[in-house]
C-alpha atoms as a PDB file:
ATOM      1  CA  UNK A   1     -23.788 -28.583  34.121  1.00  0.00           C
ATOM      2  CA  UNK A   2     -21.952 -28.746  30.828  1.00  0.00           C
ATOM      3  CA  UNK A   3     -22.471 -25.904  28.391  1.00  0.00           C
ATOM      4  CA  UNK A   4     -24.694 -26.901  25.351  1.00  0.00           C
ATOM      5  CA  UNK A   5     -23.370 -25.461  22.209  1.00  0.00           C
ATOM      6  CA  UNK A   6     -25.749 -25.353  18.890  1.00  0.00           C
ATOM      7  CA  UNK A   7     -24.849 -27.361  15.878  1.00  0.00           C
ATOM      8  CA  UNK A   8     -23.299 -25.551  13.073  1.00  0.00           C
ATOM      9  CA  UNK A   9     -24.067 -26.728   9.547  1.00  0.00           C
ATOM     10  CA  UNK A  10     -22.496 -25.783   6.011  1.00  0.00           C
ATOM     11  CA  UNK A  11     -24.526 -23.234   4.308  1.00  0.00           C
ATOM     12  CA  UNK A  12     -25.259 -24.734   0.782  1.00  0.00           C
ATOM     13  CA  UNK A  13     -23.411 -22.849  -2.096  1.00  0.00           C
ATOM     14  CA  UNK A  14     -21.091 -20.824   0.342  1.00  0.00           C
ATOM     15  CA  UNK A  15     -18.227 -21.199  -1.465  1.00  0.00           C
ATOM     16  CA  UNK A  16     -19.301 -19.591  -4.633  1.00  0.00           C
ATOM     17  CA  UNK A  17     -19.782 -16.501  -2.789  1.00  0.00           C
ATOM     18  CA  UNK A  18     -16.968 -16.629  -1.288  1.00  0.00           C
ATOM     19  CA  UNK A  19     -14.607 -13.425  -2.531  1.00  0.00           C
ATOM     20  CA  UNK A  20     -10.946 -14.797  -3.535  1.00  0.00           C
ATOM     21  CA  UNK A  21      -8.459 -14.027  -0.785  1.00  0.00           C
ATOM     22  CA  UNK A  22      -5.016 -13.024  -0.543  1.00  0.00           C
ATOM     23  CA  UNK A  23      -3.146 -13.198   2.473  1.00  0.00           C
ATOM     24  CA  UNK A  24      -2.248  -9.525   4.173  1.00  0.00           C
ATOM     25  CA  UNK A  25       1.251  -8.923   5.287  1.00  0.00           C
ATOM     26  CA  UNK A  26      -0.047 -10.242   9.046  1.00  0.00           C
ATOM     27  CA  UNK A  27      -1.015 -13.688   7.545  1.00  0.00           C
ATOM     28  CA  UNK A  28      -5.299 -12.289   8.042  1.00  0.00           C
ATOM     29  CA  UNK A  29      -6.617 -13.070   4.480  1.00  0.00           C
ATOM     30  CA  UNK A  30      -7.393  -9.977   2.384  1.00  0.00           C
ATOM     31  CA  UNK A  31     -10.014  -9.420  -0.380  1.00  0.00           C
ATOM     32  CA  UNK A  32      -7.490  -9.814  -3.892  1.00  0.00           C
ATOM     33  CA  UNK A  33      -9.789  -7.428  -5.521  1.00  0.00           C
ATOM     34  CA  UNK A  34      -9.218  -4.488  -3.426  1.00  0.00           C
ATOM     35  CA  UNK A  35      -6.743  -2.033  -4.381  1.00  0.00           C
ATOM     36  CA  UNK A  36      -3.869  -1.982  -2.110  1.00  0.00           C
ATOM     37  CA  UNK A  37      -2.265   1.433  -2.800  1.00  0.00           C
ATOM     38  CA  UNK A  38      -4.212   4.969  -3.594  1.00  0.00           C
ATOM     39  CA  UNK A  39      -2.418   7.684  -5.108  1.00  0.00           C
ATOM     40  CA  UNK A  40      -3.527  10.988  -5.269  1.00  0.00           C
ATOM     41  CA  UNK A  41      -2.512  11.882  -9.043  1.00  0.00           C
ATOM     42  CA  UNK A  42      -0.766  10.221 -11.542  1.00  0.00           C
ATOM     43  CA  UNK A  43       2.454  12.049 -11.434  1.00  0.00           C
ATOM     44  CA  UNK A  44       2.722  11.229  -7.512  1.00  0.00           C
ATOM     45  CA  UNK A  45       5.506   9.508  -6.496  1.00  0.00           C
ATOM     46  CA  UNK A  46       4.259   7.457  -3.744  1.00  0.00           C
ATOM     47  CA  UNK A  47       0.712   6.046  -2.813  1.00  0.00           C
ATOM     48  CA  UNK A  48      -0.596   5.327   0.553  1.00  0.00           C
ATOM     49  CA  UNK A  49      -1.346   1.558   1.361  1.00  0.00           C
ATOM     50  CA  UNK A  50      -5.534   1.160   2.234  1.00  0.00           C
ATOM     51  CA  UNK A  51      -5.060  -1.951   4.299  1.00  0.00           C
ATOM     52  CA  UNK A  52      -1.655  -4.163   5.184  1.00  0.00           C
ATOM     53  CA  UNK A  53      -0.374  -5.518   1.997  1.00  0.00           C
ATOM     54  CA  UNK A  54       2.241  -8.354   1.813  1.00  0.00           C
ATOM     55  CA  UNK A  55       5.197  -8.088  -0.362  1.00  0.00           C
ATOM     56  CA  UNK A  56       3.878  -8.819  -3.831  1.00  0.00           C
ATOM     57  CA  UNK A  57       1.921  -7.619  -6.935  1.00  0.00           C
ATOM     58  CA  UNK A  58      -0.717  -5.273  -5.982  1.00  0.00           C
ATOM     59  CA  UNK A  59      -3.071  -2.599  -7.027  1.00  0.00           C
ATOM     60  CA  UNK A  60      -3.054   1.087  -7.232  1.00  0.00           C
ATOM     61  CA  UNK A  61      -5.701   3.200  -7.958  1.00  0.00           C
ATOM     62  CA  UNK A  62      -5.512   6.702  -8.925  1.00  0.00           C
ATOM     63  CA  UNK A  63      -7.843   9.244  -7.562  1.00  0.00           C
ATOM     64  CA  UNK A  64      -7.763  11.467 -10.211  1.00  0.00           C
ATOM     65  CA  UNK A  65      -8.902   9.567 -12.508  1.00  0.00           C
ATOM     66  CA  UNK A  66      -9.511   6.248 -11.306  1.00  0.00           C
ATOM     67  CA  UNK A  67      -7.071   4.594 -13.339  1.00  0.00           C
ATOM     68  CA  UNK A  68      -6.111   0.915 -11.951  1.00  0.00           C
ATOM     69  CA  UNK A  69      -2.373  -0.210 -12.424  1.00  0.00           C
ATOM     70  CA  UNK A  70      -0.405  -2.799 -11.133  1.00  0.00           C
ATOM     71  CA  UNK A  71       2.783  -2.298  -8.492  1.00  0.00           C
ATOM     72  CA  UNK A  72       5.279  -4.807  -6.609  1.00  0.00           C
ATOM     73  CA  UNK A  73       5.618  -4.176  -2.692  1.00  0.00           C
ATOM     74  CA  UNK A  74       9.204  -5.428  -2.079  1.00  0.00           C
ATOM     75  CA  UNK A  75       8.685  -5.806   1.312  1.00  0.00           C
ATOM     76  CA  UNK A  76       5.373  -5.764   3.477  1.00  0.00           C
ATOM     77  CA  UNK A  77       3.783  -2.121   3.791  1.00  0.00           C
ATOM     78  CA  UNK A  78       1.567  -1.755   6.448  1.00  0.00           C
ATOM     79  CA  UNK A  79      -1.825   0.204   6.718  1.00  0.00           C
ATOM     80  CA  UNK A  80      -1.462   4.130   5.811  1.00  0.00           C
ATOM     81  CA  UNK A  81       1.821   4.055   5.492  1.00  0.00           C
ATOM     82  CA  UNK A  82       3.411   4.581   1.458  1.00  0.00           C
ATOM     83  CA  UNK A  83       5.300   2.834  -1.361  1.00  0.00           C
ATOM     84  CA  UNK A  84       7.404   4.471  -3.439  1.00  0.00           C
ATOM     85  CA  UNK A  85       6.092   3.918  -6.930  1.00  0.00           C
ATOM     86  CA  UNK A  86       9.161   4.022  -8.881  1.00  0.00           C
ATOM     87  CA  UNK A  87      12.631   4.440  -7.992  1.00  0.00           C
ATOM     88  CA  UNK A  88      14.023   7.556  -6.482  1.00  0.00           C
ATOM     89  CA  UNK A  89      17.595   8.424  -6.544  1.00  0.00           C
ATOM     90  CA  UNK A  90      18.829  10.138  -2.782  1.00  0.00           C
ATOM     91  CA  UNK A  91      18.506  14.074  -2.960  1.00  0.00           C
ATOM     92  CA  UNK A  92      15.302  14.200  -4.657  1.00  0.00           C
ATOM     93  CA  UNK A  93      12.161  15.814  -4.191  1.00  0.00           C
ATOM     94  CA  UNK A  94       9.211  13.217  -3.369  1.00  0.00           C
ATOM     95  CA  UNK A  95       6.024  14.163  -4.703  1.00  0.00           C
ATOM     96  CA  UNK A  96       2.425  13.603  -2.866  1.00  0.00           C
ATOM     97  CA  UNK A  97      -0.444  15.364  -3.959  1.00  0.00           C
ATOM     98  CA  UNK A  98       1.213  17.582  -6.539  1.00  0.00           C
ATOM     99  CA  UNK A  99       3.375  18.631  -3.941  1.00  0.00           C
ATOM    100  CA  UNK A 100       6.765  18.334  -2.295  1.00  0.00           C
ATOM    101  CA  UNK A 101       6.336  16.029   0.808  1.00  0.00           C
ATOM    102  CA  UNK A 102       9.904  15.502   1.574  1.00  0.00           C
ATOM    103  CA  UNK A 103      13.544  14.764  -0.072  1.00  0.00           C
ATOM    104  CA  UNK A 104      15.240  11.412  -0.127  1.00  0.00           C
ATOM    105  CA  UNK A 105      18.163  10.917   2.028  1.00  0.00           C
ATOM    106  CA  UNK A 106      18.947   7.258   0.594  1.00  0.00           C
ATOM    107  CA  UNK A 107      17.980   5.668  -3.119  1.00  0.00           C
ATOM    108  CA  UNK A 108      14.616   4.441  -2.745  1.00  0.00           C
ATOM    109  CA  UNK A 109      13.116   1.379  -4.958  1.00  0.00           C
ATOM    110  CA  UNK A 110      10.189   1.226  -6.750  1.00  0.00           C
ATOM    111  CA  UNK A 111       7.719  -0.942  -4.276  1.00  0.00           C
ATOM    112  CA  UNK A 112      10.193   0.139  -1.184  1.00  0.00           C
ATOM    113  CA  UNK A 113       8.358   1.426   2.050  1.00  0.00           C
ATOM    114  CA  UNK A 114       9.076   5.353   2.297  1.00  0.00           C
ATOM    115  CA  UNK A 115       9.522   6.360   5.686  1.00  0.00           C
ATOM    116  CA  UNK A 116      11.492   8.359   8.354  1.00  0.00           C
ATOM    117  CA  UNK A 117      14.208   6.022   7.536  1.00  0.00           C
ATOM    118  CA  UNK A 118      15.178   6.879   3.791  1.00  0.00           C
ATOM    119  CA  UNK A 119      12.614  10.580   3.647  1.00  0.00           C
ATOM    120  CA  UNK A 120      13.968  14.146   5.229  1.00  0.00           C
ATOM    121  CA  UNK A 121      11.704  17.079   5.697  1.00  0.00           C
ATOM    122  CA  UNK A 122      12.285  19.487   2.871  1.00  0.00           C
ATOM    123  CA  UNK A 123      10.826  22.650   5.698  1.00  0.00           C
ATOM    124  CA  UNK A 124      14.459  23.200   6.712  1.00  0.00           C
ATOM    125  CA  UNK A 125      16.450  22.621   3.981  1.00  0.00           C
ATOM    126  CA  UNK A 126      19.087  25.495   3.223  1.00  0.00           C
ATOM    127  CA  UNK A 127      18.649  27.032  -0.179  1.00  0.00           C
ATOM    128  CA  UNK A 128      21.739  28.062  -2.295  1.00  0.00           C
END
């Protein structure tokens, strides 16, 4: 017997409440209104990506105070990982919460992912 599948019709007006969508760095669309980058306090110098954002102009909202402000990924971040939110010359301290999270090992660029790659543990470093 051949399955029976039901009839699917257009819902009237559906695309007025339809959010505008941006696609997400895997090609899924993304709500555009949805910040793409917290950061913890305005002095921070990286923010943590809230869902897989494609290279691009996004968002970044500030926890602290709530503060909105635009930001270019140069390259696709993905989910909880962070952007560097302006550009960091190698040897310097990289600032999270307030605090030291690591030092650069390589120049970083505004809207660059910051990772194991181009961030060192400050824990071990020797002190003069």
């Amino acid at each position: 017997m051949a399955a029976v599948y039901p009839v699917v019709r257009p819902i009237t007006g559906y695309r007025d409440r339809v959010p505008r969508y941006a696609p997400g760095s895997d090609g899924r669309r993304q709500d555009a209104t949805q910040p793409g980058f917290l950061a913890h306090r305005r002095g921070d110098d990286v923010a943590i990506a809230v869902r897989d954002v494609a290279a691009g102009t996004s968002t970044v909202v500030y926890l602290d105070s709530g503060e909105r402000e635009g930001n270019v990924a140069i390259e696709p971040i993905r989910l909880g990982h962070k952007v560097a939110l302006r550009d960091l010359e190698e040897g310097v301290p990289v600032i999270e919460y307030g605090a030291t999270i690591g030092i650069t090992s390589t120049r970083v660029r505004a809207g660059e992912l910051v990772h194991v790659h181009n961030l060192r543990s400050a824990r071990w470093t020797r002190r003069s």
